[in-house]
C-alpha atoms as a PDB file:
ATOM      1  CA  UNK A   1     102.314 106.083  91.052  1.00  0.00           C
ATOM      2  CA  UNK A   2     105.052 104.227  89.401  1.00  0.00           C
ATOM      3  CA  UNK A   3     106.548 106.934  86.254  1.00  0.00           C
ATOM      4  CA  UNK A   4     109.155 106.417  83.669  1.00  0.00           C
ATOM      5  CA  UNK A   5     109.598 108.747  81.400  1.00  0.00           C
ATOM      6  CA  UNK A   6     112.323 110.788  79.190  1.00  0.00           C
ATOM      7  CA  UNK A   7     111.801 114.318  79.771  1.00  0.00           C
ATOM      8  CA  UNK A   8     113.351 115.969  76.981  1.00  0.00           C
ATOM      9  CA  UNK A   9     115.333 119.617  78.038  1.00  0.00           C
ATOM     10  CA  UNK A  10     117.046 120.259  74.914  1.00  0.00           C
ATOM     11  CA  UNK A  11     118.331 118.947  71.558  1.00  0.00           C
ATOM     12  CA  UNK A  12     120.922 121.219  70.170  1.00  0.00           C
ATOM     13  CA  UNK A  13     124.305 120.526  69.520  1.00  0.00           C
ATOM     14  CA  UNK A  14     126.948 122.894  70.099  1.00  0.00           C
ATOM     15  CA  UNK A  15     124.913 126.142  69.686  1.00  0.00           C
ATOM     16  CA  UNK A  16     121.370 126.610  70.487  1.00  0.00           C
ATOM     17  CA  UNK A  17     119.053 127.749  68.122  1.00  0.00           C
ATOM     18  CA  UNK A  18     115.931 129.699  68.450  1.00  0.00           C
ATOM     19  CA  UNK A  19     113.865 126.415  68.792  1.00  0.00           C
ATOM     20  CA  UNK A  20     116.640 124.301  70.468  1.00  0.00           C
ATOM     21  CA  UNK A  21     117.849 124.763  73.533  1.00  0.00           C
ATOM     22  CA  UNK A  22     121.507 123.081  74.402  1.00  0.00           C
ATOM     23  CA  UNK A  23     120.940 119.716  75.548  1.00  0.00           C
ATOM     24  CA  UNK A  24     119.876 118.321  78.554  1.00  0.00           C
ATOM     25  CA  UNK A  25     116.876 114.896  79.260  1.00  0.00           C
ATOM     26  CA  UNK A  26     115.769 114.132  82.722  1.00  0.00           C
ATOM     27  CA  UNK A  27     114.973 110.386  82.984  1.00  0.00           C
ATOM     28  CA  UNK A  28     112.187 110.017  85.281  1.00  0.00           C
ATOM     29  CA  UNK A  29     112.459 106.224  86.689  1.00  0.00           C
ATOM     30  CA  UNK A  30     109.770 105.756  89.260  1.00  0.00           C
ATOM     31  CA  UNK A  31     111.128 107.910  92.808  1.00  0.00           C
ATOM     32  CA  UNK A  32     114.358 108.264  91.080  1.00  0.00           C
ATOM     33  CA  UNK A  33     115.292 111.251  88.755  1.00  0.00           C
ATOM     34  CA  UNK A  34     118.730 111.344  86.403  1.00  0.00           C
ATOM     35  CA  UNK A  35     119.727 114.442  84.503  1.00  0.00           C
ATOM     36  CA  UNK A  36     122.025 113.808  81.369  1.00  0.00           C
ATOM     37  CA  UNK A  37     124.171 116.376  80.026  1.00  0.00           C
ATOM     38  CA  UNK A  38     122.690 119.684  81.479  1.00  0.00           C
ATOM     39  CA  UNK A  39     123.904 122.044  78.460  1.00  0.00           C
ATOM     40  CA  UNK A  40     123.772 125.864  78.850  1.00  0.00           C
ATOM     41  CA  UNK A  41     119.604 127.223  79.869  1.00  0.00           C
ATOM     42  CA  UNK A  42     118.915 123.562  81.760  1.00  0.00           C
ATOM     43  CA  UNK A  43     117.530 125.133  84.986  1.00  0.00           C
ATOM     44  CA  UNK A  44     115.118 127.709  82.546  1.00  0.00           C
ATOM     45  CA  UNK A  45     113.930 124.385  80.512  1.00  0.00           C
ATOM     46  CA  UNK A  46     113.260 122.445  83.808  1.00  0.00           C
ATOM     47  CA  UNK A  47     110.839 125.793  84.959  1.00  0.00           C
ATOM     48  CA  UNK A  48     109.319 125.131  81.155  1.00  0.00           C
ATOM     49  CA  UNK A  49     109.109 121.539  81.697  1.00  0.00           C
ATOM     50  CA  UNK A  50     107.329 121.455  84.927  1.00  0.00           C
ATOM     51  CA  UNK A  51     110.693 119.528  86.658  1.00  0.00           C
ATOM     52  CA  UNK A  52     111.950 120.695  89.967  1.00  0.00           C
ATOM     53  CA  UNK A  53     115.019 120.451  91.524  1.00  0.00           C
ATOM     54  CA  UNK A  54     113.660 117.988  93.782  1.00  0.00           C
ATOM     55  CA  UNK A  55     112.981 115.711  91.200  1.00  0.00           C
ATOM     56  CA  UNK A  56     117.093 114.715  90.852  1.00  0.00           C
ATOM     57  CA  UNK A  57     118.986 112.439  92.844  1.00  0.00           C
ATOM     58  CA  UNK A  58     122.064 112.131  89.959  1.00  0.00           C
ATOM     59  CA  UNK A  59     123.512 113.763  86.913  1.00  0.00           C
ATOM     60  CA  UNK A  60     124.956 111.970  85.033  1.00  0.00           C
ATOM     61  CA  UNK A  61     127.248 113.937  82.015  1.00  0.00           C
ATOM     62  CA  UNK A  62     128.912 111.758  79.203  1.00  0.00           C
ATOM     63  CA  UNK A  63     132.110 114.716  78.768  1.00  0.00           C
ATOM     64  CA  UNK A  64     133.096 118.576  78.944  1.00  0.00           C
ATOM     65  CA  UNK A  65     132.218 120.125  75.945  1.00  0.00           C
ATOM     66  CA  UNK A  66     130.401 122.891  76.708  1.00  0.00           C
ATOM     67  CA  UNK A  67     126.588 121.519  75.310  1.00  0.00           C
ATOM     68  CA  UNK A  68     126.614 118.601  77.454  1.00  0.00           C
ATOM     69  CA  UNK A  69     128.204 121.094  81.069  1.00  0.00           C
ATOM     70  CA  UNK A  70     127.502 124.376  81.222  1.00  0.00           C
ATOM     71  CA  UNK A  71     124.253 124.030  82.869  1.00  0.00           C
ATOM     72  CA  UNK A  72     126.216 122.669  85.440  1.00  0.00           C
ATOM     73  CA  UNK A  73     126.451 125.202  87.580  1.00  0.00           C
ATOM     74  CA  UNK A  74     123.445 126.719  87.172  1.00  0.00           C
ATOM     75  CA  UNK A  75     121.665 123.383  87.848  1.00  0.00           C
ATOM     76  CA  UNK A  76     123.906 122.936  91.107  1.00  0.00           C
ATOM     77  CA  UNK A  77     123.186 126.289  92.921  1.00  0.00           C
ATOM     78  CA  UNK A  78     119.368 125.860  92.271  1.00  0.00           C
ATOM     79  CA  UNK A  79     119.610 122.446  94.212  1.00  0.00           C
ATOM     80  CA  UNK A  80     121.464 124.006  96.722  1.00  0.00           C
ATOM     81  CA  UNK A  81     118.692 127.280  96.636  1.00  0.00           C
ATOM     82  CA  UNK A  82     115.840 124.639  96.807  1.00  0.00           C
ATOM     83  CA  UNK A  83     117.563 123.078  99.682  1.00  0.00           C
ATOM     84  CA  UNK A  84     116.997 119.687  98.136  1.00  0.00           C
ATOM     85  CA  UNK A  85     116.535 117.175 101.000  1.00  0.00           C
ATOM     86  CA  UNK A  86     118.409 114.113  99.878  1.00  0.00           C
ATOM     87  CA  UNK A  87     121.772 113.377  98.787  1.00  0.00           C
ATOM     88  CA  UNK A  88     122.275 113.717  94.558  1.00  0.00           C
ATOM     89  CA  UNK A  89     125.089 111.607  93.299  1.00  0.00           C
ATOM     90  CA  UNK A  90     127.005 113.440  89.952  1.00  0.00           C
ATOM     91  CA  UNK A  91     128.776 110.912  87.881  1.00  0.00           C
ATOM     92  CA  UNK A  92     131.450 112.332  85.025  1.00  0.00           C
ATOM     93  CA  UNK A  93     134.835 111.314  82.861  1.00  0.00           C
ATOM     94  CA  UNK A  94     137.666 111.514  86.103  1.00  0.00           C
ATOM     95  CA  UNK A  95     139.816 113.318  83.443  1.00  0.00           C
ATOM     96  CA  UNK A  96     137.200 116.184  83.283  1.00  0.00           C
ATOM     97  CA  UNK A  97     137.307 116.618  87.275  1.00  0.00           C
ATOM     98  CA  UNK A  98     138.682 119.941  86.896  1.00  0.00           C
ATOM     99  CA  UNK A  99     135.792 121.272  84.425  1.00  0.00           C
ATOM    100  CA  UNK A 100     133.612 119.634  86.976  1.00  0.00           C
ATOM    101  CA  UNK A 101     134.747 121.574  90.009  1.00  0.00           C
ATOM    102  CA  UNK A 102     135.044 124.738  88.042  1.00  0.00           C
ATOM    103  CA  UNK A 103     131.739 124.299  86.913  1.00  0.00           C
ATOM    104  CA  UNK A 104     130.670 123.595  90.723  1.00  0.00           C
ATOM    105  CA  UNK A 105     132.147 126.802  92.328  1.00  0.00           C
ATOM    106  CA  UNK A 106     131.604 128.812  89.048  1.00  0.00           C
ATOM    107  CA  UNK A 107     130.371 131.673  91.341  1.00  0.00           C
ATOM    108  CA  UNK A 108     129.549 132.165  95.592  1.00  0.00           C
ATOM    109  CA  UNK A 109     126.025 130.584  96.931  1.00  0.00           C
ATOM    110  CA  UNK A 110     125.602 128.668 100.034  1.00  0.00           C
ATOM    111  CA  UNK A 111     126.572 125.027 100.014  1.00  0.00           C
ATOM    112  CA  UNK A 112     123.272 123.472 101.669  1.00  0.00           C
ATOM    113  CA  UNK A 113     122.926 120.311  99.959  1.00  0.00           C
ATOM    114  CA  UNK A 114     124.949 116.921  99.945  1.00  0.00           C
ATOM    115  CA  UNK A 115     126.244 116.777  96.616  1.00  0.00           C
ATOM    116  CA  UNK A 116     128.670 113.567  95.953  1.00  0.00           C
ATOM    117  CA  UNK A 117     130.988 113.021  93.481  1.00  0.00           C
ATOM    118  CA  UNK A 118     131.413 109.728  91.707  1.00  0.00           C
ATOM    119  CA  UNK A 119     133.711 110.338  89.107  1.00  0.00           C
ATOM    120  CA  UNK A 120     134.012 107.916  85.968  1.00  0.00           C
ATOM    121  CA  UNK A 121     137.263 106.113  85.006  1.00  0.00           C
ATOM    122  CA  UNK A 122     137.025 102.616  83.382  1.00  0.00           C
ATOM    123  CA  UNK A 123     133.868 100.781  81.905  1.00  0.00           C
ATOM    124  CA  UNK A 124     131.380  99.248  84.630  1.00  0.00           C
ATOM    125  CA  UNK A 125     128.816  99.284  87.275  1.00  0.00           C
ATOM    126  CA  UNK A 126     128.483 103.038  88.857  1.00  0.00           C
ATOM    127  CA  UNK A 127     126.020 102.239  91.728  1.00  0.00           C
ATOM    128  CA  UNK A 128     123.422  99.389  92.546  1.00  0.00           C
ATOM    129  CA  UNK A 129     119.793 100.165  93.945  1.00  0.00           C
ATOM    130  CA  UNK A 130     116.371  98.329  94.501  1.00  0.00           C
ATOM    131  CA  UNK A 131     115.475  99.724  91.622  1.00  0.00           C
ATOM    132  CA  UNK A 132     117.920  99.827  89.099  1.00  0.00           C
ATOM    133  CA  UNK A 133     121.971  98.675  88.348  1.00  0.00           C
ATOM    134  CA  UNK A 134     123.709 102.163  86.626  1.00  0.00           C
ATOM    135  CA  UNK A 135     126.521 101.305  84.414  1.00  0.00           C
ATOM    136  CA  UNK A 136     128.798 103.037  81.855  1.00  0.00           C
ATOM    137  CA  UNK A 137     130.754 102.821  78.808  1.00  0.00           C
ATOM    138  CA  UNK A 138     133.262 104.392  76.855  1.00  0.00           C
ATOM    139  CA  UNK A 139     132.712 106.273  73.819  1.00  0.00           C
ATOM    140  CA  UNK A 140     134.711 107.899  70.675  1.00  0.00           C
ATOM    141  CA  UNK A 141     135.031 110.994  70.954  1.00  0.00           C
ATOM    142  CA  UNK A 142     137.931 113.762  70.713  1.00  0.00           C
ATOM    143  CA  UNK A 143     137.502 114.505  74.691  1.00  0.00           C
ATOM    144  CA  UNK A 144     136.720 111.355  76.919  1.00  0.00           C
ATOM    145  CA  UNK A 145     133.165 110.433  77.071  1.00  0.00           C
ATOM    146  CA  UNK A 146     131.269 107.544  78.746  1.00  0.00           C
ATOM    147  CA  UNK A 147     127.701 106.822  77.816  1.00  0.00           C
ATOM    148  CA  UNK A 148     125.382 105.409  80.695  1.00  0.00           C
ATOM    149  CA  UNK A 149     122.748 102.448  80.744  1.00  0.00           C
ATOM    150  CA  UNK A 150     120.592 101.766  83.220  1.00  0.00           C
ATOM    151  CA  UNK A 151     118.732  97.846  83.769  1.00  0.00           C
ATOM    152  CA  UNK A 152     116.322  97.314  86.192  1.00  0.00           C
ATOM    153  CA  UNK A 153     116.576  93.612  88.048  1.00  0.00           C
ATOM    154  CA  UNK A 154     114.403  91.259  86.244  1.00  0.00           C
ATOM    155  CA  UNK A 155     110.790  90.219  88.211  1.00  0.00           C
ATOM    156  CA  UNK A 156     107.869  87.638  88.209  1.00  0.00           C
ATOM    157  CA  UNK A 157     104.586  87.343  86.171  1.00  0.00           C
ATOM    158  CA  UNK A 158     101.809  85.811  87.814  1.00  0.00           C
ATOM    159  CA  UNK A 159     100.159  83.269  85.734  1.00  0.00           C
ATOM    160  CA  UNK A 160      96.887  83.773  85.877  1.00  0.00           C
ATOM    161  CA  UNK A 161      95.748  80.372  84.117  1.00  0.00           C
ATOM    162  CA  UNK A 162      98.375  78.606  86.471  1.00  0.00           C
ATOM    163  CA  UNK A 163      97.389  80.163  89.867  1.00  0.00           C
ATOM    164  CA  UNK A 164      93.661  79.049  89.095  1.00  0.00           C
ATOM    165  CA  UNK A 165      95.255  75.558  88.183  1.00  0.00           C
ATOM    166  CA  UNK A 166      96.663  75.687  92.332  1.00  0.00           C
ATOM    167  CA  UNK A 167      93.319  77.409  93.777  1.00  0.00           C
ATOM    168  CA  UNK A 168      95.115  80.311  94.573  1.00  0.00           C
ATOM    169  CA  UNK A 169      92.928  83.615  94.596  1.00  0.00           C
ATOM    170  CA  UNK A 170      92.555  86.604  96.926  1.00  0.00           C
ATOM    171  CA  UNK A 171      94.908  87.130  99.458  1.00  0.00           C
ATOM    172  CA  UNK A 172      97.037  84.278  98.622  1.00  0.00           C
ATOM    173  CA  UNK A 173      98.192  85.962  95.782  1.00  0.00           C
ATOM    174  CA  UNK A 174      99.719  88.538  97.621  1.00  0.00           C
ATOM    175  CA  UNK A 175     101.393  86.089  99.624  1.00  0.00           C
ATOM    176  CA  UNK A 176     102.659  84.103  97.905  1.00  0.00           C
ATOM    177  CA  UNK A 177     104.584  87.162  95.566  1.00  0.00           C
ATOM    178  CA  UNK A 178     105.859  87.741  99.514  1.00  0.00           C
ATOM    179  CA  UNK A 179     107.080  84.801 101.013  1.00  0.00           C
ATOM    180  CA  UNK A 180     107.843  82.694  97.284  1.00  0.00           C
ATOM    181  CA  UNK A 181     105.911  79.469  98.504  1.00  0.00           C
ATOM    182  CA  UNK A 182     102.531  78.795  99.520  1.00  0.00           C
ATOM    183  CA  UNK A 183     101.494  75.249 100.739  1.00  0.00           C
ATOM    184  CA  UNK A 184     104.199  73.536  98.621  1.00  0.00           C
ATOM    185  CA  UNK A 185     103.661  75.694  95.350  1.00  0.00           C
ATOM    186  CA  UNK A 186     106.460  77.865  94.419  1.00  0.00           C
ATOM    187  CA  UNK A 187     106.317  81.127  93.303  1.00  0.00           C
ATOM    188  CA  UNK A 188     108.272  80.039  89.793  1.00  0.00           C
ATOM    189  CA  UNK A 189     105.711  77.573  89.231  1.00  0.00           C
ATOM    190  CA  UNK A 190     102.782  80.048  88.819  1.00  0.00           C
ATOM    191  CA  UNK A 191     105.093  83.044  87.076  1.00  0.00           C
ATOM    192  CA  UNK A 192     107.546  83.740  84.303  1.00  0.00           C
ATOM    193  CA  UNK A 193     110.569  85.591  84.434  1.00  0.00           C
ATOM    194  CA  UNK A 194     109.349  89.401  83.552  1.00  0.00           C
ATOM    195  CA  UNK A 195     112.723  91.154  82.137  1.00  0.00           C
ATOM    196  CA  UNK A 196     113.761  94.267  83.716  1.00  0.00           C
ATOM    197  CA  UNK A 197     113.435  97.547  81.858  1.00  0.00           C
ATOM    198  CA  UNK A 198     116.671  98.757  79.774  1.00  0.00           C
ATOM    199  CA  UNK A 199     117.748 102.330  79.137  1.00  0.00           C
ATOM    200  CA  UNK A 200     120.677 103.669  77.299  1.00  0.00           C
ATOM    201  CA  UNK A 201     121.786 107.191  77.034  1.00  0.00           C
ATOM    202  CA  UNK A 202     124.611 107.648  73.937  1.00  0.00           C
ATOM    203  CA  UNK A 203     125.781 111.366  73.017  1.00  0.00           C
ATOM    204  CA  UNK A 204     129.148 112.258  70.916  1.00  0.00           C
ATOM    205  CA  UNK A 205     130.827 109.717  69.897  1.00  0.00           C
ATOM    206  CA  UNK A 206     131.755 107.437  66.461  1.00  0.00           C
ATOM    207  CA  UNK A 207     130.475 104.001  65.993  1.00  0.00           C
ATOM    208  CA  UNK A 208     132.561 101.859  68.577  1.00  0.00           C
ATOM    209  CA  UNK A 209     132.374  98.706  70.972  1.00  0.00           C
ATOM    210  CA  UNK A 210     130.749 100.985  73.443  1.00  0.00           C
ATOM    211  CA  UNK A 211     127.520 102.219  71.134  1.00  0.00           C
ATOM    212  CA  UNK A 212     126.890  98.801  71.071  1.00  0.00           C
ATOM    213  CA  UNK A 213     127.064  97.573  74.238  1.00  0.00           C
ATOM    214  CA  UNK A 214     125.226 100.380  75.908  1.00  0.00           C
ATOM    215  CA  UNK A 215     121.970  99.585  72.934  1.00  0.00           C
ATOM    216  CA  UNK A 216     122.204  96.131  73.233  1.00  0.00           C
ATOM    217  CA  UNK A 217     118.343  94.701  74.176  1.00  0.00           C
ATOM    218  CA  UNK A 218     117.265  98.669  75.302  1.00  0.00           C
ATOM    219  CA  UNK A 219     113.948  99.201  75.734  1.00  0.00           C
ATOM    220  CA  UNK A 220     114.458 102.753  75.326  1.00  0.00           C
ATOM    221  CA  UNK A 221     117.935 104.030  73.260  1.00  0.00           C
ATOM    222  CA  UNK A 222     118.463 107.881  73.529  1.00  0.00           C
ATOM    223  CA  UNK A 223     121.278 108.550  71.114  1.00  0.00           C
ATOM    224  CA  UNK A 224     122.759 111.419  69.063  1.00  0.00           C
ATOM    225  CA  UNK A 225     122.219 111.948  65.650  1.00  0.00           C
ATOM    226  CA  UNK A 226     124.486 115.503  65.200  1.00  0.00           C
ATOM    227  CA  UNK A 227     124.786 114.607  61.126  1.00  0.00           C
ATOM    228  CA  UNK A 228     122.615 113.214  58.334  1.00  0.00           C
ATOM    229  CA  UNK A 229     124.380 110.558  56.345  1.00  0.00           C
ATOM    230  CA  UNK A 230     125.659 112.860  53.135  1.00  0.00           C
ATOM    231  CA  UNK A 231     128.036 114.197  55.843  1.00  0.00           C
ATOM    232  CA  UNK A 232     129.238 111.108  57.563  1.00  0.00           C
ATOM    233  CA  UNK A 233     132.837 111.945  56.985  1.00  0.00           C
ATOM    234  CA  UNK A 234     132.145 115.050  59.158  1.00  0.00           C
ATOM    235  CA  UNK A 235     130.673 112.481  61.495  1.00  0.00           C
ATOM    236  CA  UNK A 236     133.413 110.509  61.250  1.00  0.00           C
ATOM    237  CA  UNK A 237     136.131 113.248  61.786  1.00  0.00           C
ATOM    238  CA  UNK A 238     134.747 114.989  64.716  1.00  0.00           C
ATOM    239  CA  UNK A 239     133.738 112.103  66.544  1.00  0.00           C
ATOM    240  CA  UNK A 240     129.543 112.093  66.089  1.00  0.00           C
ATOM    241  CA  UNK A 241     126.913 109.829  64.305  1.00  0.00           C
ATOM    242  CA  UNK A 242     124.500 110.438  61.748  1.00  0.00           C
ATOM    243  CA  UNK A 243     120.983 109.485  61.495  1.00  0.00           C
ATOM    244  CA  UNK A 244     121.559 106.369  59.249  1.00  0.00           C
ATOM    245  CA  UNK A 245     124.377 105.211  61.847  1.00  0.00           C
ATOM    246  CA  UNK A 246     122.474 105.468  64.932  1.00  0.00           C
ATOM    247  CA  UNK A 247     119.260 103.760  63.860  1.00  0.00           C
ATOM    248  CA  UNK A 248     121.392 100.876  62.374  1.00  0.00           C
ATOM    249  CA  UNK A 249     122.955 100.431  65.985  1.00  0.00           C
ATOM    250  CA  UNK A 250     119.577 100.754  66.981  1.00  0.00           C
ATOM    251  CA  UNK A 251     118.184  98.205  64.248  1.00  0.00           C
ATOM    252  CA  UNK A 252     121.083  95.499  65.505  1.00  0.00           C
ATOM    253  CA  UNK A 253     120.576  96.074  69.312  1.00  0.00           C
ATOM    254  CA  UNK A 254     116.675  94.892  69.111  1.00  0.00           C
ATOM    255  CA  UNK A 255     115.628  98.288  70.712  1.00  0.00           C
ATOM    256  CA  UNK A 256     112.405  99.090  71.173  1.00  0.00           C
ATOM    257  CA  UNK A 257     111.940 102.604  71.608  1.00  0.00           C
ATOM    258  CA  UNK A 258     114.738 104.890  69.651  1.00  0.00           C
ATOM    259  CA  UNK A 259     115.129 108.897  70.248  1.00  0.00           C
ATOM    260  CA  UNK A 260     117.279 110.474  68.104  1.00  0.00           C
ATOM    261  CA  UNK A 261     118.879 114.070  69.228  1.00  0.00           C
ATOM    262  CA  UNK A 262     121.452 116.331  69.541  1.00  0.00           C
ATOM    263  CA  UNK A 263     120.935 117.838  65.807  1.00  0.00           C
ATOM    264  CA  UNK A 264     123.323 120.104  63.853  1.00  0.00           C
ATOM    265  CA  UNK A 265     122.229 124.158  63.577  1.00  0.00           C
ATOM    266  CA  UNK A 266     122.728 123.187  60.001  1.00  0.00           C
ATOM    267  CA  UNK A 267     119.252 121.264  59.467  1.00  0.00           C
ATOM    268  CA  UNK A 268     116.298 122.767  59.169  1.00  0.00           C
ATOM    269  CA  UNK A 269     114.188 119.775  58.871  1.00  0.00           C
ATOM    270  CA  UNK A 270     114.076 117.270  61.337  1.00  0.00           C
ATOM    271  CA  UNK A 271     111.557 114.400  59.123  1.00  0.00           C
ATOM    272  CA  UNK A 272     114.862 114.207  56.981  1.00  0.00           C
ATOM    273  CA  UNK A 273     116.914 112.052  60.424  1.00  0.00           C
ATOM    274  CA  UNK A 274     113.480 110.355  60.931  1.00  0.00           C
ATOM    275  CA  UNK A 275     113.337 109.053  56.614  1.00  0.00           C
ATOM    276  CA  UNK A 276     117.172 108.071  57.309  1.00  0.00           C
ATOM    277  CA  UNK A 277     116.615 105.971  60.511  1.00  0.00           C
ATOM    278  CA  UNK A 278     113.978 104.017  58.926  1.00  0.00           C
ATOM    279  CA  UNK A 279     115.619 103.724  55.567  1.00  0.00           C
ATOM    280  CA  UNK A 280     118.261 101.845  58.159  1.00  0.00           C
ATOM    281  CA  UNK A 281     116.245  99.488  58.587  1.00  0.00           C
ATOM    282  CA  UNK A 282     114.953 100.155  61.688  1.00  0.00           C
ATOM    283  CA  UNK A 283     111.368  99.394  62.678  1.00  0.00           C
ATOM    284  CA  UNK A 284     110.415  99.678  66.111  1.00  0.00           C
ATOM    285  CA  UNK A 285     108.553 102.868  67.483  1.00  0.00           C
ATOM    286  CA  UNK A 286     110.904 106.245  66.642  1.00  0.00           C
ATOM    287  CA  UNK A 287     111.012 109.842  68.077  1.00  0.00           C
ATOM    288  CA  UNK A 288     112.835 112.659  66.734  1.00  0.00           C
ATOM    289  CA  UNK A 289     113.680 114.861  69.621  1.00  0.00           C
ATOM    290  CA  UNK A 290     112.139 117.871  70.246  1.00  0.00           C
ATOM    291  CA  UNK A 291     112.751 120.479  73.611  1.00  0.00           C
ATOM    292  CA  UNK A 292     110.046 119.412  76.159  1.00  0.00           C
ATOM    293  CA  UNK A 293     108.914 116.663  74.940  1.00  0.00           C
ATOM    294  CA  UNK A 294     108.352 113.503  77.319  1.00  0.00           C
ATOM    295  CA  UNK A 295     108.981 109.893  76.295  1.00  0.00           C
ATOM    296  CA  UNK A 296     107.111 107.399  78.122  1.00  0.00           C
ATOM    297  CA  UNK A 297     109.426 104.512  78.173  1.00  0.00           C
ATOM    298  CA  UNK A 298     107.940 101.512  77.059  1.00  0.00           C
ATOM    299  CA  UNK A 299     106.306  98.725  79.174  1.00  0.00           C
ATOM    300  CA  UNK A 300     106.977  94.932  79.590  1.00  0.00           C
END
């Protein structure tokens, strides 16, 4: 059955508190699973979640500060414990290789799995499958950071007013999805174009050309919120958003689905970012982040 869904891991930024762990959100995209930024206690919040190491075939991690990596290598030797079966692609800023490899042989354990590395260096297209194009951007941020979007081809709609209009029922239906003609009808004249799903992933960074292009027309925009807006010149200086900032991008980008995360120790109530995003002016459906919480991602 055909799942896609944001598993949240953790929300935290920079330290963990006692009900948030350091971050980490598992995007579950039919077959295909993509861990963000496994922070510090990932691999005890999958157990919690219910999400094996099976489930991942990449990790993806926007930079090396320590609540986006350190559940690196944790995360790796469980893979390599569970003997995954299939290849898992890691994708990270080139400048941050050495953190990554670090992070990789942090301790001994036997290497049993085929663990690639597809480092990050310049803005575009990370890898192309049936089922989605991966891209990334670069953010704002006092260490490099690239965010990551995900767009799934665009499909067909069947008609169902036009493929009564051409007798076609049963079986024929089928076929003609297959083969794109059936006796001299074309599949485009009995379907619409059916946009493909959009998902962005956004942690630490400041507003910048990047935010922007990664929300642009996402069905589903994960983004940090580390500050509410009476500290945006905190925001501003050490490289983050606040609650007001990221459901503005939000608000611009025409997403549909906006999950606000990665929240300061120094807030103790969360329905203060979710008053700020809509007082932004955003409308569309809104979660505030909390650790294992899943996120269907909505439907076209």
């Amino acid at each position: 059955m055909s799942v896609r869904e944001l598993v949240v891991l953790g929300t935290a930024s920079q330290v963990p508190t006692r009900h948030r762990n350091h971050n980490g959100y598992l995007l579950r995209w039919d077959g295909h699973g993509i861990l963000f930024d496994p922070g510090e206690g990932t691999q005890r919040q999958m157990l919690l979640a219910g999400v094996a190491a099976h489930d991942l075939n990449r990790i993806c991690v926007t930079h090396f500060h320590g609540d986006h990596s350190l559940g690196l290598a944790g995360v790796i030797q469980r893979i390599n414990l569970d003997q995954v079966p299939h290849q898992v692609t890691a994708h990270y800023p080139e400048s941050g290789r050495h953190f990554f490899e670090r992070l990789r042989y942090a301790t001994a354990y036997r290497e049993s799995v085929e663990l690639t590395e597809a480092p990050v260096a310049r803005d575009g297209v990370l890898a192309v499958t049936g089922a989605f194009t991966l891209e990334a951007r670069r953010l704002s941020h006092p260490v490099e950071s690239f965010g990551y979007r995900l767009v799934e081809p665009d499909g067909r709609r069947l008609l169902p007013e036009r493929l009564a209009a051409h007798g076609i029922k049963g079986p024929d239906v089928g076929r003609i999805q297959r083969e794109g003609v059936l006796d001299g009808v074309t599949l485009d004249e009995v379907s619409e174009v059916r946009r493909g799903q959009r998902f962005a992933f956004v942690m630490d960074t400041r507003l910048c050309d990047g935010v922007h292009a990664l929300a642009e027309g996402a069905d589903m925009l994960v983004i940090e919120s580390t500050f509410l807006d009476a500290d945006v010149r905190l925001a501003e200086d050490h490289g983050h958003l606040t609650a007001g900032q990221a459901a503005a991008v939000a608000r611009d980008a025409g997403v549909r689905h906006l999950v606000l995360t990665h929240f300061s120790q120094r807030y103790s109530d969360p329905s203060e970012f979710e008053r700020q995003a809509r007082a932004a002016g955003f409308e569309g459906e809104l979660s505030i982040a909390q650790d294992l919480m899943r996120v269907p991602v909505p439907k076209r």
